[in-house]
PDB file of N, CA and C in Angstrom:
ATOM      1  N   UNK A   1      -1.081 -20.261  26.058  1.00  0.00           N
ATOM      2  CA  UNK A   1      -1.698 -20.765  24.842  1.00  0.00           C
ATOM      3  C   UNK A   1      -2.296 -19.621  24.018  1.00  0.00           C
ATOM      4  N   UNK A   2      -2.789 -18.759  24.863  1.00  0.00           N
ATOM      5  CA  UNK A   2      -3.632 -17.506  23.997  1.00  0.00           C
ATOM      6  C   UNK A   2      -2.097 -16.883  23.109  1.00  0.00           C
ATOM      7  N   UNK A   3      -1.516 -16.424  24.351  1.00  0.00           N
ATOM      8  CA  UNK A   3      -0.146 -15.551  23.512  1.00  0.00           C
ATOM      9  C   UNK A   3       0.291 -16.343  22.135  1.00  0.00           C
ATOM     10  N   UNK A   4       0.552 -17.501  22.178  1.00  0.00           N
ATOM     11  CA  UNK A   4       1.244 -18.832  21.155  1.00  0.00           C
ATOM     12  C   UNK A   4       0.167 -18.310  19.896  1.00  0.00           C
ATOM     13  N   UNK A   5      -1.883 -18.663  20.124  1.00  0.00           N
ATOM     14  CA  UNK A   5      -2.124 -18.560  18.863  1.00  0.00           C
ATOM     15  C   UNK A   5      -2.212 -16.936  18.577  1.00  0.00           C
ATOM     16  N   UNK A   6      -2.168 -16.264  19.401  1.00  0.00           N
ATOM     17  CA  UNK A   6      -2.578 -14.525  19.095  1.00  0.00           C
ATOM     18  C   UNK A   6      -1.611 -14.020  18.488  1.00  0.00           C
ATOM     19  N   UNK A   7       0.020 -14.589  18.342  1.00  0.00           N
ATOM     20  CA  UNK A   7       1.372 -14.429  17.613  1.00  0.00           C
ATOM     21  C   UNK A   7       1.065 -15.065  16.167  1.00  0.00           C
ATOM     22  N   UNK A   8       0.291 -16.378  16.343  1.00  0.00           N
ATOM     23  CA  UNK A   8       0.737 -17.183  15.075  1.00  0.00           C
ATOM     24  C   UNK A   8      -0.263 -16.159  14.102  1.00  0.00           C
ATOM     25  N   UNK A   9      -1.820 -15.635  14.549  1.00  0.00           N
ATOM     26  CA  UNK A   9      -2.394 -15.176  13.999  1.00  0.00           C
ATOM     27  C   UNK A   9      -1.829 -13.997  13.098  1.00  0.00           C
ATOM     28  N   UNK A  10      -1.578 -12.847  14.234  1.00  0.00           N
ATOM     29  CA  UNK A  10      -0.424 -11.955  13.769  1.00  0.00           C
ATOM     30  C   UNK A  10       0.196 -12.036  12.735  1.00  0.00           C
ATOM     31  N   UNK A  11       1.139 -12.592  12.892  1.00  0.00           N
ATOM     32  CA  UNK A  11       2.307 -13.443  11.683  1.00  0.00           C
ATOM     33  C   UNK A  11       1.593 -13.790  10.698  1.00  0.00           C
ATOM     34  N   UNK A  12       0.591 -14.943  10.589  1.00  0.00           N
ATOM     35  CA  UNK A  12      -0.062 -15.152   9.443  1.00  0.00           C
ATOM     36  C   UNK A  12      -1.050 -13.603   8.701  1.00  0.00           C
ATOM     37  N   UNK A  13      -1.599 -12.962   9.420  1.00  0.00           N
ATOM     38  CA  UNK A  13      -2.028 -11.614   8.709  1.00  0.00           C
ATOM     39  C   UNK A  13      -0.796 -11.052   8.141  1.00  0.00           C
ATOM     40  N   UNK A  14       0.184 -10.589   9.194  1.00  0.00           N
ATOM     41  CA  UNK A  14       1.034  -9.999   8.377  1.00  0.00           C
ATOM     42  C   UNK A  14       1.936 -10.186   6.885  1.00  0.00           C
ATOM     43  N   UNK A  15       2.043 -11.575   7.057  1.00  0.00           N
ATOM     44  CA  UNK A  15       2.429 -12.830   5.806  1.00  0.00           C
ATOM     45  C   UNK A  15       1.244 -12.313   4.151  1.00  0.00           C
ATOM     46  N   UNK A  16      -0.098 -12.487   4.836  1.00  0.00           N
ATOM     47  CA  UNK A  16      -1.144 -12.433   3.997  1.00  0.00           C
ATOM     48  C   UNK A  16      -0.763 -11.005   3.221  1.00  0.00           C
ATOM     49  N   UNK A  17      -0.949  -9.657   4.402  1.00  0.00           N
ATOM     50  CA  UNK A  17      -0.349  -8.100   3.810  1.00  0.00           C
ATOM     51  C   UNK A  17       0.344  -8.239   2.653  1.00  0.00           C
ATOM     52  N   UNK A  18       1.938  -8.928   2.881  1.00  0.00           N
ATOM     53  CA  UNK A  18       2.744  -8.599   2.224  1.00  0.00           C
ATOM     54  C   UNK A  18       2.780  -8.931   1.006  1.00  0.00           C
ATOM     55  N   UNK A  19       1.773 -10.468   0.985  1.00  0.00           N
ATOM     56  CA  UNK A  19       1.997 -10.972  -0.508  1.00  0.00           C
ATOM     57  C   UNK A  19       0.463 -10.496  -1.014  1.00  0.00           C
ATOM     58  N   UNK A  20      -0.207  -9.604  -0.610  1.00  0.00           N
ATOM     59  CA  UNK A  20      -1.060  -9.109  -1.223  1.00  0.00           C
ATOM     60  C   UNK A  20      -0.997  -7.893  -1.862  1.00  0.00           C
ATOM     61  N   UNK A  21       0.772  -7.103  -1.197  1.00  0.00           N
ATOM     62  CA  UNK A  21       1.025  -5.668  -2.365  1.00  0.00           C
ATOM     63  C   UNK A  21       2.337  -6.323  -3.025  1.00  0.00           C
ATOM     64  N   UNK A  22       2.040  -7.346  -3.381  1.00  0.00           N
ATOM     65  CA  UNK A  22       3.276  -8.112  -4.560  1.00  0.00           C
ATOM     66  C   UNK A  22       2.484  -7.458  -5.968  1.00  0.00           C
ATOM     67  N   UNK A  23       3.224  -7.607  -6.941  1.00  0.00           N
ATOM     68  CA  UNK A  23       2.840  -7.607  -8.288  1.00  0.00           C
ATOM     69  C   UNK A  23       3.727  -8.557  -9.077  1.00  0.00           C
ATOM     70  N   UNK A  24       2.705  -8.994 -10.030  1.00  0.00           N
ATOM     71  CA  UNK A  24       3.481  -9.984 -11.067  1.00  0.00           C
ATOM     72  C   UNK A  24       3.660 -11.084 -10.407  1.00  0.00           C
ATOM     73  N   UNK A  25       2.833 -12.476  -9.776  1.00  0.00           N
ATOM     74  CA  UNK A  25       3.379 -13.731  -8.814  1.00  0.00           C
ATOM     75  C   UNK A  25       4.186 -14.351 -10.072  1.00  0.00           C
ATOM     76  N   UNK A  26       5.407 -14.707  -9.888  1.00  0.00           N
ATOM     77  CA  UNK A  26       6.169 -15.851 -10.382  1.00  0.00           C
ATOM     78  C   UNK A  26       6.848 -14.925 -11.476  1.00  0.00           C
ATOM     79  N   UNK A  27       7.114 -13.351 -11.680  1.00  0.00           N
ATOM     80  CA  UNK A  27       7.732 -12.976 -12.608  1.00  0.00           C
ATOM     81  C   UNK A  27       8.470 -12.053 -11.733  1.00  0.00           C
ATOM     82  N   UNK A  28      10.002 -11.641 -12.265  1.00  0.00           N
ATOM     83  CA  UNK A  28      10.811 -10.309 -11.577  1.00  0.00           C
ATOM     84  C   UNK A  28      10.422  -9.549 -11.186  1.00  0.00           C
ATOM     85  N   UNK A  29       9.336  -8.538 -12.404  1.00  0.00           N
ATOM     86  CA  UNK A  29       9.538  -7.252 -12.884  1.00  0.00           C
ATOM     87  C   UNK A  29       8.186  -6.831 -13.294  1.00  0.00           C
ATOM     88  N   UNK A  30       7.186  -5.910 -13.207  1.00  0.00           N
ATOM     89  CA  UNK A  30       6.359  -5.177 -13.846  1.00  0.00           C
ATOM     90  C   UNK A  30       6.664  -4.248 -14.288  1.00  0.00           C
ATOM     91  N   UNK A  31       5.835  -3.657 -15.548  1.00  0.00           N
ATOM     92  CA  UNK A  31       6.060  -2.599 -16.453  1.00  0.00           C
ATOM     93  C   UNK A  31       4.645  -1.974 -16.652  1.00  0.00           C
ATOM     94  N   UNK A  32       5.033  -0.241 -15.905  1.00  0.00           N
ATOM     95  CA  UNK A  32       3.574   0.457 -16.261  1.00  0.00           C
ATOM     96  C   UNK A  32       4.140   1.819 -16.941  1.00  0.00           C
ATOM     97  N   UNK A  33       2.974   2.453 -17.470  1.00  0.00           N
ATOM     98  CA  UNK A  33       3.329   3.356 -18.037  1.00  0.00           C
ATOM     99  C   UNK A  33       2.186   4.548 -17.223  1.00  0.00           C
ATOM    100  N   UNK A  34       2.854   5.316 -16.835  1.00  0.00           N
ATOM    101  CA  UNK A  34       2.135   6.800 -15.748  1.00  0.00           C
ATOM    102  C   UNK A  34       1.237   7.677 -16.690  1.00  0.00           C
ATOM    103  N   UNK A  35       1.511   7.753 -18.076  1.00  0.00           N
ATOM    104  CA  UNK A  35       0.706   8.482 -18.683  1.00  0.00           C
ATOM    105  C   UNK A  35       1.096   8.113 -20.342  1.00  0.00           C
ATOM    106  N   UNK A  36       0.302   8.759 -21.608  1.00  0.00           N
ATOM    107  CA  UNK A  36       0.281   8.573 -22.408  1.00  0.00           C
ATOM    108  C   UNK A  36       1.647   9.007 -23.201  1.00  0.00           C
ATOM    109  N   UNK A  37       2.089  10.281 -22.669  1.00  0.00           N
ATOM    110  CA  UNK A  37       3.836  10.235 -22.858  1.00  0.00           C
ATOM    111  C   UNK A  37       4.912   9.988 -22.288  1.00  0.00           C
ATOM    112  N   UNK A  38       4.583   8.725 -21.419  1.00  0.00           N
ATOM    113  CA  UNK A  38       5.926   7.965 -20.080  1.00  0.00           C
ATOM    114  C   UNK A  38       5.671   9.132 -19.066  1.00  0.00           C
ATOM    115  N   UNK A  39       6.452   8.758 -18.163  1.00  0.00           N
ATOM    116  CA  UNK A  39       7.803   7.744 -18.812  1.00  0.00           C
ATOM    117  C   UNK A  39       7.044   6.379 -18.361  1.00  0.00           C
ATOM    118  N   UNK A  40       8.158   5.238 -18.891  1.00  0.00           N
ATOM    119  CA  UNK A  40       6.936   3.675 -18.472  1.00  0.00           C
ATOM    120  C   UNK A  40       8.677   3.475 -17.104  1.00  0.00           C
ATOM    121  N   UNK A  41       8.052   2.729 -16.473  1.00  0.00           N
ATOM    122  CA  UNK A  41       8.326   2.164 -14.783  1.00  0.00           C
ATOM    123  C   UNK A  41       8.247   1.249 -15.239  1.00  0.00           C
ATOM    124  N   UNK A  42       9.879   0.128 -14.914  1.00  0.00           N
ATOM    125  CA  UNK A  42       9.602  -1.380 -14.496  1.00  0.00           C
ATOM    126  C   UNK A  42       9.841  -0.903 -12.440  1.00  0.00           C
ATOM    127  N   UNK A  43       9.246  -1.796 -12.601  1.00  0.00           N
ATOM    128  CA  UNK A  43       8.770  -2.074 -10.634  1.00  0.00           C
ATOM    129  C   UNK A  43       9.797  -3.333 -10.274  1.00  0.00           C
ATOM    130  N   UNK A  44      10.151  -3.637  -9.222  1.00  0.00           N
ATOM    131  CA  UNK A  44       9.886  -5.069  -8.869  1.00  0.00           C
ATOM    132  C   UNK A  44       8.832  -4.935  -8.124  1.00  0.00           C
ATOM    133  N   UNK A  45       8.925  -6.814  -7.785  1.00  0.00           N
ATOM    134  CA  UNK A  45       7.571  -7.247  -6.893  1.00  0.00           C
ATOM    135  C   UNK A  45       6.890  -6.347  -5.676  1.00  0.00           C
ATOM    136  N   UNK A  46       7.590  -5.499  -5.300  1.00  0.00           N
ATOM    137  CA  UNK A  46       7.346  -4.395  -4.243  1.00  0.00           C
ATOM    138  C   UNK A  46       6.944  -3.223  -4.597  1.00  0.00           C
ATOM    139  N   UNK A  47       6.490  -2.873  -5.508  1.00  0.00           N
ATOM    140  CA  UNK A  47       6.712  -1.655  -6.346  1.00  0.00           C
ATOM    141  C   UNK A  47       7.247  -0.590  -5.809  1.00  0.00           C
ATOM    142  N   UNK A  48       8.911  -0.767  -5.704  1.00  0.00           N
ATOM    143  CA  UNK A  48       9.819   0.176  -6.242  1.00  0.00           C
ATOM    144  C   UNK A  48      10.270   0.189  -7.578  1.00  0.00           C
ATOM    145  N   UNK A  49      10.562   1.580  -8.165  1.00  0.00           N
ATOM    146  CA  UNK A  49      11.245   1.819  -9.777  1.00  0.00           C
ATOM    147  C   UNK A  49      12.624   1.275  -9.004  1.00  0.00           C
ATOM    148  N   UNK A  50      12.591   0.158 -10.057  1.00  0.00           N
ATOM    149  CA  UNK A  50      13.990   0.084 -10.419  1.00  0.00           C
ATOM    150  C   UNK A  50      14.402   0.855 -11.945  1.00  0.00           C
ATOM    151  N   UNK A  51      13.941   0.996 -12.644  1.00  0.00           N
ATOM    152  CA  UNK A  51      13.984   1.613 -13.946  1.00  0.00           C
ATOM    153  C   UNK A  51      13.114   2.323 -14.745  1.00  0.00           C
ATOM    154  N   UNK A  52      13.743   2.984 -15.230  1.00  0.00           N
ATOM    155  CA  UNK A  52      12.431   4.562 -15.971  1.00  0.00           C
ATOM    156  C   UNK A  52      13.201   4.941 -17.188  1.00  0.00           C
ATOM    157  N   UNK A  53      11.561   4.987 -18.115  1.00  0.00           N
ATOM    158  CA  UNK A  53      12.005   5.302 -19.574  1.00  0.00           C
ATOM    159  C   UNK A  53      11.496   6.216 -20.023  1.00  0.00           C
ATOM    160  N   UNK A  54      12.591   7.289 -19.965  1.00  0.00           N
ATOM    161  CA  UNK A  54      11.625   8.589 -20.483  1.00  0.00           C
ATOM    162  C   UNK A  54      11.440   8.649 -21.779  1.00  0.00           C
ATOM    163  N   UNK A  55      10.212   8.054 -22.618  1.00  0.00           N
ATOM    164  CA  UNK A  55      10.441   8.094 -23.752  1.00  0.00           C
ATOM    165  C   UNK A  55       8.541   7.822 -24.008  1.00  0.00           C
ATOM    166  N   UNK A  56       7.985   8.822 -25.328  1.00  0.00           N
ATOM    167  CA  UNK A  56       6.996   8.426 -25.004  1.00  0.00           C
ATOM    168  C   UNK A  56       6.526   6.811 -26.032  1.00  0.00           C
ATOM    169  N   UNK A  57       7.265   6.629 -26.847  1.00  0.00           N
ATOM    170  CA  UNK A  57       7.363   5.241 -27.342  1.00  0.00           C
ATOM    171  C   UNK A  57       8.917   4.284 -26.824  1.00  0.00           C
ATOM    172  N   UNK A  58       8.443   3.548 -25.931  1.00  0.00           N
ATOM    173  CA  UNK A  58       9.703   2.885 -25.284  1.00  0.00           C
ATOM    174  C   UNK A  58      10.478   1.946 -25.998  1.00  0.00           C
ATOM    175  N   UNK A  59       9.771   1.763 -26.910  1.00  0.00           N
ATOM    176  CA  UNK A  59       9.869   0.383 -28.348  1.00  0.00           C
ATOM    177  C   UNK A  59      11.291   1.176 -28.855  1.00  0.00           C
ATOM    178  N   UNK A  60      11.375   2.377 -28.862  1.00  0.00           N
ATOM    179  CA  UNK A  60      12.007   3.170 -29.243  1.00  0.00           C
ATOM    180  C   UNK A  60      14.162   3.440 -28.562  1.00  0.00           C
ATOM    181  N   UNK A  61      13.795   3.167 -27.287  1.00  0.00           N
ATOM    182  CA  UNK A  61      14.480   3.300 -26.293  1.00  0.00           C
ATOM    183  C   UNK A  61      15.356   2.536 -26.005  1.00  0.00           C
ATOM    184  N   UNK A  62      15.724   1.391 -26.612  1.00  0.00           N
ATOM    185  CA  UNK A  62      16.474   0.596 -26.313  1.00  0.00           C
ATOM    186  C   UNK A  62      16.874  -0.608 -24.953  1.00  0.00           C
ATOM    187  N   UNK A  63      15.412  -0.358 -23.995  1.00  0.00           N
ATOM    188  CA  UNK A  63      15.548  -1.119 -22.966  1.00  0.00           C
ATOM    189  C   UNK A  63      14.535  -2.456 -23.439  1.00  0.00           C
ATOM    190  N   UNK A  64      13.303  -1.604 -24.466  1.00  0.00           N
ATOM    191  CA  UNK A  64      12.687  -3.079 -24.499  1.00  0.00           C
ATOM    192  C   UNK A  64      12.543  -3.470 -26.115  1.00  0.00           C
ATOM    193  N   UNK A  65      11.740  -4.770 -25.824  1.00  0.00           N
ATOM    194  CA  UNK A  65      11.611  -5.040 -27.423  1.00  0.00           C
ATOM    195  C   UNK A  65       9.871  -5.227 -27.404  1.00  0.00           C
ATOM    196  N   UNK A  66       9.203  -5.042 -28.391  1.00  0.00           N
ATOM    197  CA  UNK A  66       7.958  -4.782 -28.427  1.00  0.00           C
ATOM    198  C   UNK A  66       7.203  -5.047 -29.679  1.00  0.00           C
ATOM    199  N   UNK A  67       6.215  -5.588 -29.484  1.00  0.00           N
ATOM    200  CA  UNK A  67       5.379  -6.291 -30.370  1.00  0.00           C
ATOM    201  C   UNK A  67       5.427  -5.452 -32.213  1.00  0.00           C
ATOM    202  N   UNK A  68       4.790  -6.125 -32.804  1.00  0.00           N
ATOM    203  CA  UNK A  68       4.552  -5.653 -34.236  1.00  0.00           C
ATOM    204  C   UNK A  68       3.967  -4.158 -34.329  1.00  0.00           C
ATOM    205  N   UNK A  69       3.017  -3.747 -33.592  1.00  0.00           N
ATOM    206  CA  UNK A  69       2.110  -2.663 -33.428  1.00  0.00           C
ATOM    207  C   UNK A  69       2.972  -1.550 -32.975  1.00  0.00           C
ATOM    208  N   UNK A  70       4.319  -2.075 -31.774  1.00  0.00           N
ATOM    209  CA  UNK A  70       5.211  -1.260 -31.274  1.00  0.00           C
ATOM    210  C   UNK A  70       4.067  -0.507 -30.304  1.00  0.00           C
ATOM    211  N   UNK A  71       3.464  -1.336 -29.356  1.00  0.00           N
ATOM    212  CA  UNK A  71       2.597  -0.445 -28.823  1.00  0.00           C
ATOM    213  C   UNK A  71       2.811  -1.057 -26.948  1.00  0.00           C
ATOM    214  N   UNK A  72       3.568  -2.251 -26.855  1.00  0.00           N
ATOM    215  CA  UNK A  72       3.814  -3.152 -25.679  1.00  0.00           C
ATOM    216  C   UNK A  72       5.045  -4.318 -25.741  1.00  0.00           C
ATOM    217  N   UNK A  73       5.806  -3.979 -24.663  1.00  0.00           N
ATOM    218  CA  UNK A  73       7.144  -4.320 -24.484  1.00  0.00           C
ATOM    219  C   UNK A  73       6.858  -6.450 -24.445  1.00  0.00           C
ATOM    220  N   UNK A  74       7.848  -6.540 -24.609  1.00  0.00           N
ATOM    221  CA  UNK A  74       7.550  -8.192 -25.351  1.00  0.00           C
ATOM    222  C   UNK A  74       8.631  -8.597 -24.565  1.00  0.00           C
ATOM    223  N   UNK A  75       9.834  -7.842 -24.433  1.00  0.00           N
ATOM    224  CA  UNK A  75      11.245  -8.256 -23.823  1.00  0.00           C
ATOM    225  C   UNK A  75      11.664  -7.055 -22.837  1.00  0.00           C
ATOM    226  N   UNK A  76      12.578  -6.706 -21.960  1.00  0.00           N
ATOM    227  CA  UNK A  76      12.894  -6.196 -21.108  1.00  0.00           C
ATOM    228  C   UNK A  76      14.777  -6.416 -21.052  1.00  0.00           C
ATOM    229  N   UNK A  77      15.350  -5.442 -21.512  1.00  0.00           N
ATOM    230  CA  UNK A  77      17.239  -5.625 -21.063  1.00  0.00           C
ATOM    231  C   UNK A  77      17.464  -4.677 -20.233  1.00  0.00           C
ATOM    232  N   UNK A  78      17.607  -5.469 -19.085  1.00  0.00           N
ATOM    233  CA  UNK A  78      17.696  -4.373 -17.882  1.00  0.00           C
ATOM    234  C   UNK A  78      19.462  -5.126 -16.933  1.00  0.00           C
ATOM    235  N   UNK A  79      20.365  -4.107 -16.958  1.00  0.00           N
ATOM    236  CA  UNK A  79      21.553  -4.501 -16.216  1.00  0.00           C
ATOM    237  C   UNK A  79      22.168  -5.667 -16.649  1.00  0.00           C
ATOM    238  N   UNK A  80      22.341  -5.644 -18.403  1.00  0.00           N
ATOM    239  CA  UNK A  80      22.864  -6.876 -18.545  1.00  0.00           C
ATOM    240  C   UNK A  80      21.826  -8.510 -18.634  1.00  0.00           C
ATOM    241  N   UNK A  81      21.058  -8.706 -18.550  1.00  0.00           N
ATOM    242  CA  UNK A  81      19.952  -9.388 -18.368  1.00  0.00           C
ATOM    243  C   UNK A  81      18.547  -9.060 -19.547  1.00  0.00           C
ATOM    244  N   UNK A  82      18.366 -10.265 -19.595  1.00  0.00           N
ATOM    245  CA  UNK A  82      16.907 -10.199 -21.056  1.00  0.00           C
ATOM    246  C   UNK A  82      16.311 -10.766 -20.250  1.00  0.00           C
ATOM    247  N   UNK A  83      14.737 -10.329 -20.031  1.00  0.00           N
ATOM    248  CA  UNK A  83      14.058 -10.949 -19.469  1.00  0.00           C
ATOM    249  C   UNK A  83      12.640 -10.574 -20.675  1.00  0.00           C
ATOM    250  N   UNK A  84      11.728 -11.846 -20.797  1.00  0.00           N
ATOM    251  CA  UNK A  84      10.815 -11.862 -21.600  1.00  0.00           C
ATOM    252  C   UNK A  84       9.386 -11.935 -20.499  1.00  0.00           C
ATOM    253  N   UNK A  85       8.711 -10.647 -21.462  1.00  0.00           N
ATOM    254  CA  UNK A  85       7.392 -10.155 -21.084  1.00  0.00           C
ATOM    255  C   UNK A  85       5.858 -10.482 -21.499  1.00  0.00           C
ATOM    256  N   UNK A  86       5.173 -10.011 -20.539  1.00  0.00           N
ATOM    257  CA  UNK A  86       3.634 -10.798 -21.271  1.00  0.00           C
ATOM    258  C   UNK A  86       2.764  -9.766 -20.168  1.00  0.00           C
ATOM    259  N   UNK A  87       1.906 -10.078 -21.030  1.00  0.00           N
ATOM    260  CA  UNK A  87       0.429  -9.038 -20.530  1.00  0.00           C
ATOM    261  C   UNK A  87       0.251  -9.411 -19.192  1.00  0.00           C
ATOM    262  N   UNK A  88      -0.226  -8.753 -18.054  1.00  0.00           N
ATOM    263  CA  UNK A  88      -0.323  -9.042 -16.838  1.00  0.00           C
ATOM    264  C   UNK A  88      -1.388  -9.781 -16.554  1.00  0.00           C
ATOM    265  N   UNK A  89      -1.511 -10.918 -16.543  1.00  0.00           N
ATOM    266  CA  UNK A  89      -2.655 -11.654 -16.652  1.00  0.00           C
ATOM    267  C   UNK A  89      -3.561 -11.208 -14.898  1.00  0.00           C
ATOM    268  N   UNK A  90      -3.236 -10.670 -14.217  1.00  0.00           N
ATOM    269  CA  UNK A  90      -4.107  -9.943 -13.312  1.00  0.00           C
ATOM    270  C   UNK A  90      -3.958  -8.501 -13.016  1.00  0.00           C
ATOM    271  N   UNK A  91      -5.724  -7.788 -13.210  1.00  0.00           N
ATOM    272  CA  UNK A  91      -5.191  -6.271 -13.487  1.00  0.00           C
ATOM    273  C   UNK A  91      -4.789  -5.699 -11.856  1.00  0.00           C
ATOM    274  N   UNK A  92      -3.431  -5.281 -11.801  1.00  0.00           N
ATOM    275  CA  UNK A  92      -2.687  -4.684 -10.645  1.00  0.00           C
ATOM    276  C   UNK A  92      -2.036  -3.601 -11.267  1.00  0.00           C
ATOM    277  N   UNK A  93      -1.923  -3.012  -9.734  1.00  0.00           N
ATOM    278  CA  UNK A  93      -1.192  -1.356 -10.124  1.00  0.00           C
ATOM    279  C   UNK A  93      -0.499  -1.283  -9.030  1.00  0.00           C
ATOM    280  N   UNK A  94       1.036  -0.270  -9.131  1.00  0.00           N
ATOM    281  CA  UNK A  94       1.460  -0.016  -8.259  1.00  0.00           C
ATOM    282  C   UNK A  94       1.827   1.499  -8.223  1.00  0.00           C
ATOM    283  N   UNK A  95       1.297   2.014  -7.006  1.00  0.00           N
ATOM    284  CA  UNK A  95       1.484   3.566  -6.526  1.00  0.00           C
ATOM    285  C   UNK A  95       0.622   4.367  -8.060  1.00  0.00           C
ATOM    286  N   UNK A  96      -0.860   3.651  -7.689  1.00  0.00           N
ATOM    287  CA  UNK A  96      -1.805   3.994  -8.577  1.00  0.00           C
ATOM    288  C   UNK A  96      -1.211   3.639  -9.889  1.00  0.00           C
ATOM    289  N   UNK A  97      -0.572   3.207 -10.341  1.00  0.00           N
ATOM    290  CA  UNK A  97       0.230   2.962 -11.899  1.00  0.00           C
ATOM    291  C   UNK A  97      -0.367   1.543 -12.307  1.00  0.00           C
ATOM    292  N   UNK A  98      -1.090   1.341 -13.762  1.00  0.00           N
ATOM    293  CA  UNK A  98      -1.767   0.388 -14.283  1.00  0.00           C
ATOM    294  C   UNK A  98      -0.376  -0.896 -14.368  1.00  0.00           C
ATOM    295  N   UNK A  99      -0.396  -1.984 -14.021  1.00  0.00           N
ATOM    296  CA  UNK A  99       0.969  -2.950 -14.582  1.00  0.00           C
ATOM    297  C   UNK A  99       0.609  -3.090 -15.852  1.00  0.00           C
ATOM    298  N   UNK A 100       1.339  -2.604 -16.722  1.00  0.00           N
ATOM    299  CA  UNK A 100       1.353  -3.281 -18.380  1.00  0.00           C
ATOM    300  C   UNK A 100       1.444  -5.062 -18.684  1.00  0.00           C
ATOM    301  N   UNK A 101       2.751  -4.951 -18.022  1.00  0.00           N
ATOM    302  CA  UNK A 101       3.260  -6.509 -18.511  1.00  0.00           C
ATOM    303  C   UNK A 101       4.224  -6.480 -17.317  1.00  0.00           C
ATOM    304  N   UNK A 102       4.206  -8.240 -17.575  1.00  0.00           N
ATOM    305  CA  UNK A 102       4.838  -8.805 -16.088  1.00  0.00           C
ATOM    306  C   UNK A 102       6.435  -9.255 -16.923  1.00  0.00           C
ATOM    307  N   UNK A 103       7.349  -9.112 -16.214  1.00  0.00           N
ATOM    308  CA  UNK A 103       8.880  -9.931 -17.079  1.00  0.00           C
ATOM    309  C   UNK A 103       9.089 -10.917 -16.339  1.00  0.00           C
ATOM    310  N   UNK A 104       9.981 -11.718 -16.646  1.00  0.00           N
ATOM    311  CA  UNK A 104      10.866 -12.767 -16.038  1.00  0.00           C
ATOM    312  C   UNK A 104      11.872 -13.414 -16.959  1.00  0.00           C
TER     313      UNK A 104
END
């Protein structure tokens, strides 16, 4: 009986870990930017780069589309795929990197 709950415990911490270095719940993709001249990082939920924009205005770059101000990505075309963006409604970072905006 000990072994049975001392596993389930286990398992449930480890469960807890993983979805606690998620970013973005219920969206693909986060988008941060490392410094004031890029490059900006979309992440997935794990924060690995899947994609990097060396550019220091990305509005610019052709991966995203970005507000009136041209100051924050609004849309995301990554591999064929549009995915639409929004402010990260919880402040997270991955590998110290602020999340800008969450996609999906």
């Amino acid at each position: 009986m000990f072994t049975k709950t001392f596993l389930s415990t286990l398992a449930a911490a480890a469960l807890f870990a993983a979805s606690a270095s998620a970013i973005c719940p219920g969206y693909k993709f986060g988008v941060s930017l490392t410094s004031n001249n890029g490059p900006w990082q979309v992440l997935d939920n794990a924060c690995n780069i899947v994609h990097k924009v060396d550019a220091k205005n990305p509005c610019t770059a052709g991966v995203f589309d970005c507000n009136s101000a041209q100051t924050s990505p609004t849309a995301l075309h990554l591999n064929g795929q549009n995915y639409a963006c929004n402010a990260d409604p919880n402040p997270e970072s991955c590998n110290g990197q602020t999340i800008q905006v969450c996609c999906n």
